[in-house]
C-alpha atoms as a PDB file:
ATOM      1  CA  UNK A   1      12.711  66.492 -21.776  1.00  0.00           C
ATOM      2  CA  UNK A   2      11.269  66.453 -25.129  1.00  0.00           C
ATOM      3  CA  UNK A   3      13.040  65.004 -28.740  1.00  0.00           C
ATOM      4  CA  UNK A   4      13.288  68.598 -29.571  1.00  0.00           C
ATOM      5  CA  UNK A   5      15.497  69.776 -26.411  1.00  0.00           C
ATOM      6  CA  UNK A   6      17.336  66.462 -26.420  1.00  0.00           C
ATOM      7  CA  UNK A   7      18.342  66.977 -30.445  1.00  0.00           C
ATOM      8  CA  UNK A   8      19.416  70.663 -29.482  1.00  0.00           C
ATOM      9  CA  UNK A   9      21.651  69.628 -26.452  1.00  0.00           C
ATOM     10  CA  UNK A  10      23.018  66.664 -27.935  1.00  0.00           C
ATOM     11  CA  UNK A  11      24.112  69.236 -30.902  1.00  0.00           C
ATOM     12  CA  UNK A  12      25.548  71.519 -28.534  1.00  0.00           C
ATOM     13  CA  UNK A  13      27.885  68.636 -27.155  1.00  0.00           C
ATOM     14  CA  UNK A  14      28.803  67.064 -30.372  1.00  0.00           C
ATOM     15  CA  UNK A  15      29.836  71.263 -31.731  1.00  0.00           C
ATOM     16  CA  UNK A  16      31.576  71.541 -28.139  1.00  0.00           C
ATOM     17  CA  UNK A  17      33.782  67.987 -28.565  1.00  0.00           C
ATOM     18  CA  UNK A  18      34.697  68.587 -31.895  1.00  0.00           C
ATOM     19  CA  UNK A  19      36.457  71.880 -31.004  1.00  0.00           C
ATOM     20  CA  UNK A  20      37.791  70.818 -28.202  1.00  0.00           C
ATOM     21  CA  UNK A  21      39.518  67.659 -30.342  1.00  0.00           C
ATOM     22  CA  UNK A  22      40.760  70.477 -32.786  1.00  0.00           C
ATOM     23  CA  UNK A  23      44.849  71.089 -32.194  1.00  0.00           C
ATOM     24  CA  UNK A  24      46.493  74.466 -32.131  1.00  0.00           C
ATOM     25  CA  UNK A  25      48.309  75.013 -35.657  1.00  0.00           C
ATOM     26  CA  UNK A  26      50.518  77.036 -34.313  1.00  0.00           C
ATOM     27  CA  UNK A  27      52.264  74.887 -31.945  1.00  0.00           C
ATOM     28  CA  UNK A  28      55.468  74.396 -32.290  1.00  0.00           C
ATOM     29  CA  UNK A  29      55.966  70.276 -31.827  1.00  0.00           C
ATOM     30  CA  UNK A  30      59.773  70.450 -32.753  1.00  0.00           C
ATOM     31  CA  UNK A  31      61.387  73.509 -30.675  1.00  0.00           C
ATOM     32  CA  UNK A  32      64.520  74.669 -30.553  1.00  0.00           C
ATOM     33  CA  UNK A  33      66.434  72.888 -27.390  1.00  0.00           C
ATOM     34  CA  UNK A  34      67.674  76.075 -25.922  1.00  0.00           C
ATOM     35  CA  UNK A  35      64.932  78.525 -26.760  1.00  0.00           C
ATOM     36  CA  UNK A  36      64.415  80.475 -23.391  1.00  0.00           C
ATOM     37  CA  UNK A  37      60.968  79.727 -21.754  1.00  0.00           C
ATOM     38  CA  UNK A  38      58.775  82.098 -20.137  1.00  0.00           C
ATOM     39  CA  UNK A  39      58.863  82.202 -16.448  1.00  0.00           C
ATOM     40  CA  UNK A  40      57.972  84.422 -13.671  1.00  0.00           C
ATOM     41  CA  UNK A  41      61.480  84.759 -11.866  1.00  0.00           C
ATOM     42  CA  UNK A  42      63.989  88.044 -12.941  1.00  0.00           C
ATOM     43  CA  UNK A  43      66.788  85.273 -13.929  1.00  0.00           C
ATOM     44  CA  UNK A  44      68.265  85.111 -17.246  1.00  0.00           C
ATOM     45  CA  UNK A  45      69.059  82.239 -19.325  1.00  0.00           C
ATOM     46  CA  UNK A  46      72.269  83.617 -20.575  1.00  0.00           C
ATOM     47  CA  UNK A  47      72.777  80.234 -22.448  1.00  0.00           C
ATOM     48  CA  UNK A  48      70.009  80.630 -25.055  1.00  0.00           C
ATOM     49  CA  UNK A  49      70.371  81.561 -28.823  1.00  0.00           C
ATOM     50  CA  UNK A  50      68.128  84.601 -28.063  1.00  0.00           C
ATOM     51  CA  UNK A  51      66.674  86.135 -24.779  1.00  0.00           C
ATOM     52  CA  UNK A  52      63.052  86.324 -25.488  1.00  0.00           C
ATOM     53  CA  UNK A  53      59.826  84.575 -24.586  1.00  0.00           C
ATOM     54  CA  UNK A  54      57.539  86.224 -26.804  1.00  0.00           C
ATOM     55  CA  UNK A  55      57.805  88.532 -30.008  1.00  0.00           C
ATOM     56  CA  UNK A  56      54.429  90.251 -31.979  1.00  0.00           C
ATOM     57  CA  UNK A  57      55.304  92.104 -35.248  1.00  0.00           C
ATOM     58  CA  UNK A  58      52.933  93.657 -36.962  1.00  0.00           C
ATOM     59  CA  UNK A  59      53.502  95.567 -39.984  1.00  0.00           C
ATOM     60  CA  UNK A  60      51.158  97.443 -42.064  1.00  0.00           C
ATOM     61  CA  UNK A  61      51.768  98.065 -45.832  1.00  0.00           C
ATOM     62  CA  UNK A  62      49.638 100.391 -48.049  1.00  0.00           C
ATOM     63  CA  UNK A  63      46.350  98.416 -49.846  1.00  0.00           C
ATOM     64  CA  UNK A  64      46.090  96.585 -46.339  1.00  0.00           C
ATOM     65  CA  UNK A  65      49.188  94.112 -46.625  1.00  0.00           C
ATOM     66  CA  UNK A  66      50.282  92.989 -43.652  1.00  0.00           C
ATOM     67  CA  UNK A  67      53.408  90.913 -42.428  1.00  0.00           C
ATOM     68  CA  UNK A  68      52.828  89.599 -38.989  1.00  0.00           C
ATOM     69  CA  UNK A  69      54.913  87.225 -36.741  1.00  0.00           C
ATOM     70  CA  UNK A  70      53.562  85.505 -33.389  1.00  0.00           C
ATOM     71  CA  UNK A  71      55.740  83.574 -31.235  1.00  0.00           C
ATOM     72  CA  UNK A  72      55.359  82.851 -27.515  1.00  0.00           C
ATOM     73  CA  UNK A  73      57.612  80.146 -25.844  1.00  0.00           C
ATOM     74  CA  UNK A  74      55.884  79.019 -22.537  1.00  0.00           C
ATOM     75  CA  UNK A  75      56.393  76.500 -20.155  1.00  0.00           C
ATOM     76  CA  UNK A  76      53.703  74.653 -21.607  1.00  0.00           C
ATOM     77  CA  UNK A  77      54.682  74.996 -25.043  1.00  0.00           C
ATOM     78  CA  UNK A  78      55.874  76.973 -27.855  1.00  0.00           C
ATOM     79  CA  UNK A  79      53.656  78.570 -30.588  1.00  0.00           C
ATOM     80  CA  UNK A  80      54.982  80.202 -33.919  1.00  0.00           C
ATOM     81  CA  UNK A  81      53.174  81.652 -37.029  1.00  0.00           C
ATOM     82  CA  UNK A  82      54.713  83.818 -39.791  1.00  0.00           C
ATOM     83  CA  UNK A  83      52.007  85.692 -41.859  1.00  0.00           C
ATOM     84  CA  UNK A  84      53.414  87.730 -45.144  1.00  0.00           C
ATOM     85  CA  UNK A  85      50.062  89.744 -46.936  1.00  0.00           C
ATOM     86  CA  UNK A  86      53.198  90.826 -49.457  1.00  0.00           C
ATOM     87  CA  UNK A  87      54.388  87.219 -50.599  1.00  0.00           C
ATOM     88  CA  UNK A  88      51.393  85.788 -49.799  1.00  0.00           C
ATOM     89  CA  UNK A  89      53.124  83.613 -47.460  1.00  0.00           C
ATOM     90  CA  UNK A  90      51.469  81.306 -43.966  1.00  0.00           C
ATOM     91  CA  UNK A  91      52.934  79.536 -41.747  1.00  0.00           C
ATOM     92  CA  UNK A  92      52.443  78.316 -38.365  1.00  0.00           C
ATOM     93  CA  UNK A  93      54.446  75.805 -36.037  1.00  0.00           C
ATOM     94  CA  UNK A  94      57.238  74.004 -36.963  1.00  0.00           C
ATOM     95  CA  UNK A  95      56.894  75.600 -40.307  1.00  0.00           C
ATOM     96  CA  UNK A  96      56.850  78.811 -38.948  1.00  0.00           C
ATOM     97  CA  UNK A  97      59.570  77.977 -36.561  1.00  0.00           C
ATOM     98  CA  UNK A  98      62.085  77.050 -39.118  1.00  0.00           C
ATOM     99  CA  UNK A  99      61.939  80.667 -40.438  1.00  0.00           C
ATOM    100  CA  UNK A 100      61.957  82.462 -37.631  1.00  0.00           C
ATOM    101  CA  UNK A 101      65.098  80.312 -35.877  1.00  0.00           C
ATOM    102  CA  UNK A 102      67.545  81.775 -37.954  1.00  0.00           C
ATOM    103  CA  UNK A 103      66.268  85.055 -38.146  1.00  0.00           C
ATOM    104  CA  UNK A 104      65.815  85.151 -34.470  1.00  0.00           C
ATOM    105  CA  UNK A 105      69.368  83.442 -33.806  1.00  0.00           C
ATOM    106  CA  UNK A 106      70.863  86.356 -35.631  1.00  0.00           C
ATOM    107  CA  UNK A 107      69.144  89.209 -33.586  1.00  0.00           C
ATOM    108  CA  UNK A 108      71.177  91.653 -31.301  1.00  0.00           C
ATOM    109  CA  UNK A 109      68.210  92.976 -28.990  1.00  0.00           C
ATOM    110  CA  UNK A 110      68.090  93.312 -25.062  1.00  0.00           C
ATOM    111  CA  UNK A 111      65.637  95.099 -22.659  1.00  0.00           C
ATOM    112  CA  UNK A 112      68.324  97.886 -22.924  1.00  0.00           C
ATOM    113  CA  UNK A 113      68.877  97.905 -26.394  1.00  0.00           C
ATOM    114  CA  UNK A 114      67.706 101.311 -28.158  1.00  0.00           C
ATOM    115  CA  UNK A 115      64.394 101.751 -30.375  1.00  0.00           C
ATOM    116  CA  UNK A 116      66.637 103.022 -33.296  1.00  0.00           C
ATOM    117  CA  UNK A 117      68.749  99.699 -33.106  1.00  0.00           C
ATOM    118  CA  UNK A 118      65.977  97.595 -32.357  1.00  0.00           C
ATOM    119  CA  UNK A 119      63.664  98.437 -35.360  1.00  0.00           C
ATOM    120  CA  UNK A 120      66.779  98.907 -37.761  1.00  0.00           C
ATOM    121  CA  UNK A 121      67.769  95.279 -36.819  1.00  0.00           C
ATOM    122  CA  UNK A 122      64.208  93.686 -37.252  1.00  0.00           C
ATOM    123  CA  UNK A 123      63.527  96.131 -40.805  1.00  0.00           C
ATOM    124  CA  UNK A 124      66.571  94.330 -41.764  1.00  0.00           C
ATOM    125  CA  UNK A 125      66.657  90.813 -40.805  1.00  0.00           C
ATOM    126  CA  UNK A 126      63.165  90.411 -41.445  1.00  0.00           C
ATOM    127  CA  UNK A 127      63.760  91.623 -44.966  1.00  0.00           C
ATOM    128  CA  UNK A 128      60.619  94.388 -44.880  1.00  0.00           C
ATOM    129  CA  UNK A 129      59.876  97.055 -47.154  1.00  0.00           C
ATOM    130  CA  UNK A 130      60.416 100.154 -45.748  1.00  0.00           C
ATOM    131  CA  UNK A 131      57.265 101.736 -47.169  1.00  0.00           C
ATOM    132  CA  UNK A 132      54.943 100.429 -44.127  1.00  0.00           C
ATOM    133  CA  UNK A 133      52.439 102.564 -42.864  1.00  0.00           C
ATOM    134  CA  UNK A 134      52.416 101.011 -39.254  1.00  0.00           C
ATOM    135  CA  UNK A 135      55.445  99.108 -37.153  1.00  0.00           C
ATOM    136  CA  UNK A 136      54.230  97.792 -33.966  1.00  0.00           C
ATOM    137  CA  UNK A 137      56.676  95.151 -32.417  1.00  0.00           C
ATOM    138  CA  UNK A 138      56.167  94.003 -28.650  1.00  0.00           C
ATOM    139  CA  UNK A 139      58.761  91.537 -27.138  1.00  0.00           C
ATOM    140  CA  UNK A 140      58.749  90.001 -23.290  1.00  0.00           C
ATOM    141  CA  UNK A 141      62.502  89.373 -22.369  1.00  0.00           C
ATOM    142  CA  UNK A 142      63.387  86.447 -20.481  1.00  0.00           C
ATOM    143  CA  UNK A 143      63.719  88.759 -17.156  1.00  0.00           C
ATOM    144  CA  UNK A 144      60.754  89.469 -17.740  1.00  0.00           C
ATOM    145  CA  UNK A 145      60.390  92.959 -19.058  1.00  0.00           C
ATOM    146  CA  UNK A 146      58.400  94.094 -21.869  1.00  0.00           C
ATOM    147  CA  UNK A 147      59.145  96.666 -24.227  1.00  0.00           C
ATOM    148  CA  UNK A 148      57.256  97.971 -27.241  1.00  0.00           C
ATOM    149  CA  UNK A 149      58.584  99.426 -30.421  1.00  0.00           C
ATOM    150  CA  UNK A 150      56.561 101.984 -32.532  1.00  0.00           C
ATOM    151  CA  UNK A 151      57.155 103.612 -35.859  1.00  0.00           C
ATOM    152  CA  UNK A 152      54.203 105.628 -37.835  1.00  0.00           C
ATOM    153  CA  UNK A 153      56.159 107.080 -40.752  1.00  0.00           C
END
């Protein structure tokens, strides 16, 4: 092996280990006690402060302003982040978890629970203008079911 192969793959490894040593900014390192995990079984956690494992809102303003919200609760760990294109507002883990845990807390929404209701309840919790060009909210319930929630005004 020449200097000129070794310089290349000993690159290569020092870009690789650096990722890898990089954390996830979105973890949550703090989480709520009784935030239901995700799990594979049909069984309910009926004693958590809301019943879902993961919740993606994306909203679409006009002049591409966005509010988005990511949060997954795994058995391996919990990730948040809470991005607002209108306040100009980012935040990720605990941050991001301290926002949402009241918001979330106060939510009424089951796998049965109707669209109307559903997207009423986040439009108003969540605070959003309701001049949005796009409304796309996905949320995985504890049992396990998925349900997504559409509006294109």
């Amino acid at each position: 092996m020449n200097k000129k192969q070794l310089m290349i793959y000993s690159s290569a490894l020092t870009f690789v280990l650096a990722l890898s040593g990089c954390g996830n900014k979105e973890e949550v390192k703090n989480p709520p006690k009784d935030a239901p995990k995700e799990n594979n079984s049909n069984q309910a956690n009926r004693d958590s402060p809301y019943n879902f494992t993961s919740f993606d809102l994306d909203v679409t303003y006009k002049d591409n302003k966005t509010f988005d919200v990511d949060y997954e609760n795994e058995k391996d760990g919990m990730e948040a982040k809470l991005t607002d294109g209108v306040k100009d507002e980012n935040l990720s883990g605990d941050d991001a978890m301290e926002r949402l845990k009241p918001i979330f807390s106060d939510l009424k929404i089951t796998s049965e629970s109707k669209d109307g209701e559903v997207t009423k309840q986040i439009i108003d919790k969540f605070n959003l203008k309701e001049d949005f060009t796009a409304f796309d909210l996905e949320v995985q319930f504890e049992d396990g079911s998925e349900k997504e929630y559409k509006i294109k005004p």
